[in-house]
Protein backbone atom coordinates (compact mmCIF):
# COMPACT_ATOMS: atom_id res chain seq x y z
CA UNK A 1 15.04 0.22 16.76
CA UNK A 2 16.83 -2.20 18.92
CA UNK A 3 16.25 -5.78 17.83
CA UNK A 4 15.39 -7.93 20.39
CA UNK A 5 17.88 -11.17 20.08
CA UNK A 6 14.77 -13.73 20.09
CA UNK A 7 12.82 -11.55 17.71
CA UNK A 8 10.87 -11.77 13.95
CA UNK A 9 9.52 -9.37 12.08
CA UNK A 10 6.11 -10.36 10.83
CA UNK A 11 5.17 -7.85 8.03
CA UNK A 12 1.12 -8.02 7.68
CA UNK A 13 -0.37 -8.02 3.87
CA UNK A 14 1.71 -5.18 2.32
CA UNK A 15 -0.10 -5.41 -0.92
CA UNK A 16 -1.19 -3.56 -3.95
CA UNK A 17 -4.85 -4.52 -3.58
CA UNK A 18 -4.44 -2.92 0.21
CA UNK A 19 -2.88 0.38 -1.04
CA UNK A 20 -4.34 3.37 -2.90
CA UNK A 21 -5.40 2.31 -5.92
CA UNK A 22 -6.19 -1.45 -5.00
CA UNK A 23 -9.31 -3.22 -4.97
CA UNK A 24 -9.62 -2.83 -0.78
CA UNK A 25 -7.33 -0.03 0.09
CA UNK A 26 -6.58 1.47 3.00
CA UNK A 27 -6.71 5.08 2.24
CA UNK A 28 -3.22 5.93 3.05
CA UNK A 29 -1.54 2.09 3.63
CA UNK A 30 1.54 2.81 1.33
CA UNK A 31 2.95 5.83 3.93
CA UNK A 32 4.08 3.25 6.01
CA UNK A 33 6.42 2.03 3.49
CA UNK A 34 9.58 3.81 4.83
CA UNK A 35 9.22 2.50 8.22
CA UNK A 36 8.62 -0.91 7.11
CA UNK A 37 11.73 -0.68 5.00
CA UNK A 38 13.37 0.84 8.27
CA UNK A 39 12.83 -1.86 10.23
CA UNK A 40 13.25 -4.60 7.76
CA UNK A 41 17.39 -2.81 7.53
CA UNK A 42 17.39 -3.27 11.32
CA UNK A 43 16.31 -6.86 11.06
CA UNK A 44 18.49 -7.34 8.39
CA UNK A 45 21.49 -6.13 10.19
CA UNK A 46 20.92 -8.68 13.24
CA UNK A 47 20.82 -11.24 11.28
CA UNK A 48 16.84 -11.86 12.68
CA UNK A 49 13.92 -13.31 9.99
CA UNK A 50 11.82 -11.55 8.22
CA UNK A 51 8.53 -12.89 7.32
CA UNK A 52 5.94 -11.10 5.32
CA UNK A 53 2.49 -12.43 5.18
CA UNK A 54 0.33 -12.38 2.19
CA UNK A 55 -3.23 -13.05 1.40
CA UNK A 56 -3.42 -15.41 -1.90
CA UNK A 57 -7.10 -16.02 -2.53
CA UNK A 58 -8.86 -17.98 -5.20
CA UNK A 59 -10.78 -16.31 -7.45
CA UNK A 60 -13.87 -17.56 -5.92
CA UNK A 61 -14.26 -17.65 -2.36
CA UNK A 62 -16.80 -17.50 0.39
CA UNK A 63 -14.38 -14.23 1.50
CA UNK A 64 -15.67 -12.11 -1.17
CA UNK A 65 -18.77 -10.13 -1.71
CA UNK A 66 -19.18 -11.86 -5.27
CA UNK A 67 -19.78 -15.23 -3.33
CA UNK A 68 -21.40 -14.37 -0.32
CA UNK A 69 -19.13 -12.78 1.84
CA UNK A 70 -17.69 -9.21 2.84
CA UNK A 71 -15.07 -8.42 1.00
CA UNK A 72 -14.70 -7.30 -2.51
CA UNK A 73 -12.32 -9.42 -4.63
CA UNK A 74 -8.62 -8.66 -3.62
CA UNK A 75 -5.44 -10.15 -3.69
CA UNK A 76 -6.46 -13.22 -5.98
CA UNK A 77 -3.06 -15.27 -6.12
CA UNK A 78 -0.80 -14.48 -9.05
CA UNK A 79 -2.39 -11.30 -9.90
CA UNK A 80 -1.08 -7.62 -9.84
CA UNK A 81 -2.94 -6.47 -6.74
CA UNK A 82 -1.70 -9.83 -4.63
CA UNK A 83 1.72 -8.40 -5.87
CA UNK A 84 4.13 -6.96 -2.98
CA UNK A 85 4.12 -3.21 -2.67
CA UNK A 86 7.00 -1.73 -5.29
CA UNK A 87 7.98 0.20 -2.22
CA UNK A 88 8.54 -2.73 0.01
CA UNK A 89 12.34 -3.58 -0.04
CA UNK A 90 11.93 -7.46 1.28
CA UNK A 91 15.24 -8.81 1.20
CA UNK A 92 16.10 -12.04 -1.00
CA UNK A 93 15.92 -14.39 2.64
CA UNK A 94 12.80 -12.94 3.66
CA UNK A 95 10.06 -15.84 4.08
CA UNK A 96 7.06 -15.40 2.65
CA UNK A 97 3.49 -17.09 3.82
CA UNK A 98 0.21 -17.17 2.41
CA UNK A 99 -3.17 -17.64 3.65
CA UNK A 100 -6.82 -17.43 2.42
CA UNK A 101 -5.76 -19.42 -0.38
CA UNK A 102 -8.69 -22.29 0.47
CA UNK A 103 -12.24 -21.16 -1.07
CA UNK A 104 -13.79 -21.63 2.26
CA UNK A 105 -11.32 -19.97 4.55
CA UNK A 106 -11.00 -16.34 5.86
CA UNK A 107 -7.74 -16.20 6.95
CA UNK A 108 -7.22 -12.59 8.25
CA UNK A 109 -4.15 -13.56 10.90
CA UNK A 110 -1.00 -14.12 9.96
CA UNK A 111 -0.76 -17.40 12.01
CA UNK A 112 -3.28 -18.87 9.60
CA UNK A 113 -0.62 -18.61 6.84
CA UNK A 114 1.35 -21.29 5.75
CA UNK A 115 4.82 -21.61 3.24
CA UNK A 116 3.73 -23.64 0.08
CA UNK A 117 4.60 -26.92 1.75
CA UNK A 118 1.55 -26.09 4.45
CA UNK A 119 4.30 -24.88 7.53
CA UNK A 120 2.75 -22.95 9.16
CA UNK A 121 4.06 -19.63 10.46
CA UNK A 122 3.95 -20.80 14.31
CA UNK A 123 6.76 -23.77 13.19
CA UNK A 124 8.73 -21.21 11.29
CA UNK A 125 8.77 -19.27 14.56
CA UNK A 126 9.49 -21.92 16.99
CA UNK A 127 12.47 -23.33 14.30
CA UNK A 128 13.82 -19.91 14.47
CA UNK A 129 13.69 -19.80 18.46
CA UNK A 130 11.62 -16.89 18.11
CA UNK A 131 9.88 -15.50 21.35
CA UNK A 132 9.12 -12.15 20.68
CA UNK A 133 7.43 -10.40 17.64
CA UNK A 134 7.89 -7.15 15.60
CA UNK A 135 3.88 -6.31 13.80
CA UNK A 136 3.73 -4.36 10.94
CA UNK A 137 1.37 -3.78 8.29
CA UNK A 138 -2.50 -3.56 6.46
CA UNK A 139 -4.77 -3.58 8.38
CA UNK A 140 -4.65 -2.40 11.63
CA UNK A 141 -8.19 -3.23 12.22
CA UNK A 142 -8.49 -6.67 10.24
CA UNK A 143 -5.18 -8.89 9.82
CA UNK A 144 -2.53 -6.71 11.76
CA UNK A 145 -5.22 -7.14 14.77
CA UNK A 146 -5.92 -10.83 14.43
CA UNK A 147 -2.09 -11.66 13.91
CA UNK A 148 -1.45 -9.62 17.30
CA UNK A 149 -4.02 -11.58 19.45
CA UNK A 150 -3.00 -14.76 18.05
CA UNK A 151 0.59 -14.06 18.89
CA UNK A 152 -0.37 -12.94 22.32
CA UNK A 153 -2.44 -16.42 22.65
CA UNK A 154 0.45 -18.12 21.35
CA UNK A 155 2.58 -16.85 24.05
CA UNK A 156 4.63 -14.65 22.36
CA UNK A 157 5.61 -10.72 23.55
CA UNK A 158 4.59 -8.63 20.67
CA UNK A 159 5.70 -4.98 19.54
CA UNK A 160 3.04 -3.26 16.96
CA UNK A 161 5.17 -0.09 15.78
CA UNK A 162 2.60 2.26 15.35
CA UNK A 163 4.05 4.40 12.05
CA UNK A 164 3.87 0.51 10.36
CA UNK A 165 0.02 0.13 10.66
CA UNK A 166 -2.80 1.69 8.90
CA UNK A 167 -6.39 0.72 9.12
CA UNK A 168 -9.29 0.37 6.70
CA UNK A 169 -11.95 2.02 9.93
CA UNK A 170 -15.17 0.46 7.24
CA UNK A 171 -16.66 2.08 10.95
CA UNK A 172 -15.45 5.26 12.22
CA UNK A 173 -13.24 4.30 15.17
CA UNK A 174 -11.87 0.76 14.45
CA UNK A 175 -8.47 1.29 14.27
CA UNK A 176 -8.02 3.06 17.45
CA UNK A 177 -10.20 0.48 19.04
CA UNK A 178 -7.73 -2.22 17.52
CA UNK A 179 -5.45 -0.68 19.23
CA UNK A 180 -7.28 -0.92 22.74
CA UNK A 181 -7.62 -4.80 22.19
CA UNK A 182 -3.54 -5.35 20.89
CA UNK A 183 -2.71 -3.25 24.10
CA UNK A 184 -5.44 -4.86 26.46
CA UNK A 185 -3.49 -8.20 25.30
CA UNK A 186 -0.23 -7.44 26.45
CA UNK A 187 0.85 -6.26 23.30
CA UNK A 188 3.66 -3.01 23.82
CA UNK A 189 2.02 -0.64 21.18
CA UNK A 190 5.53 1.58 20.40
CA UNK A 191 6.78 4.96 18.09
């Protein structure tokens, strides 16, 4: 891939708990591990950030099933299953945000992450002159979704490579209509 000279790549919630074997996995969310790793070489060799989003909940939260909400527990901060896939080859300057990490929060979009210092990932973006985003990531109907149509709101031009998303589809269908909402956006849905 050529890497746009104003562009990020904003890697979506390439966890354990989201791959086979995790507490919410997406059937077959680590086979997009070598084109994540692809990209992130491509990045690397412009010299452009990386920035790989994370969920980081609580252990009790009004996200999970346990307390109300829809989700079963997943990614609670500091465990195994918020861990990083093994796979994922993040390089030492990649920046990493978190979000969910309030008991009373959601958080499925990227752009409601924040560093540990509460930046958010909209100030990392504009620091970084940043105009034009590179999605990848789990899940292509949740957080890869909402972090597209918040970067489209936000102004930016966004690129979802398709080969870097997988989706959960809890109904038959939502991925591919995820896709129809990135696309009917603006975003440039690419191989």
């Amino acid at each position: 891939m050529d890497v746009p000279s104003d562009a990020a790549l904003v890697i979506v919630d390439v966890q354990n708990d989201f791959c086979p074997g995790g507490a919410l996995a997406v059937p077959t969310g680590d086979q997009i591990m070598p084109v994540i790793n692809r990209l992130i070489e491509a990045f690397q060799r412009s010299g452009r950030p990386i920035i790989a989003s994370r969920d980081w909940h609580p252990a009790r939260t009004k996200h999970f099933t346990t307390d109300g909400g829809s989700w079963p527990p997943h990614c609670v901060a500091g465990t195994a299953g918020a861990a990083f896939h093994p796979s994922l080859t993040l390089p030492k300057g990649a920046v990493i945000v978190q979000k969910g990490a309030g008991a009373h929060e959601d958080a499925y979009s990227a752009f409601d992450a924040t560093l540990p210092d509460g930046t958010p990932l909209e100030a990392i973006l504009r620091r970084e002159n940043v105009r034009h985003v590179v999605v990848g990531g789990l899940a292509t109907d949740y957080c890869v979704r909402a972090t597209v149509l918040d970067a489209r709101q936000s102004g930016y031009e966004v690129t979802v490579v398709r080969e870097a998303i997988r989706g959960v589809d809890v109904q038959t269908g939502d991925s591919e209509r995820a896709i129809d909402d990135m696309r009917a956006a603006g975003a440039i849905i690419t191989t």
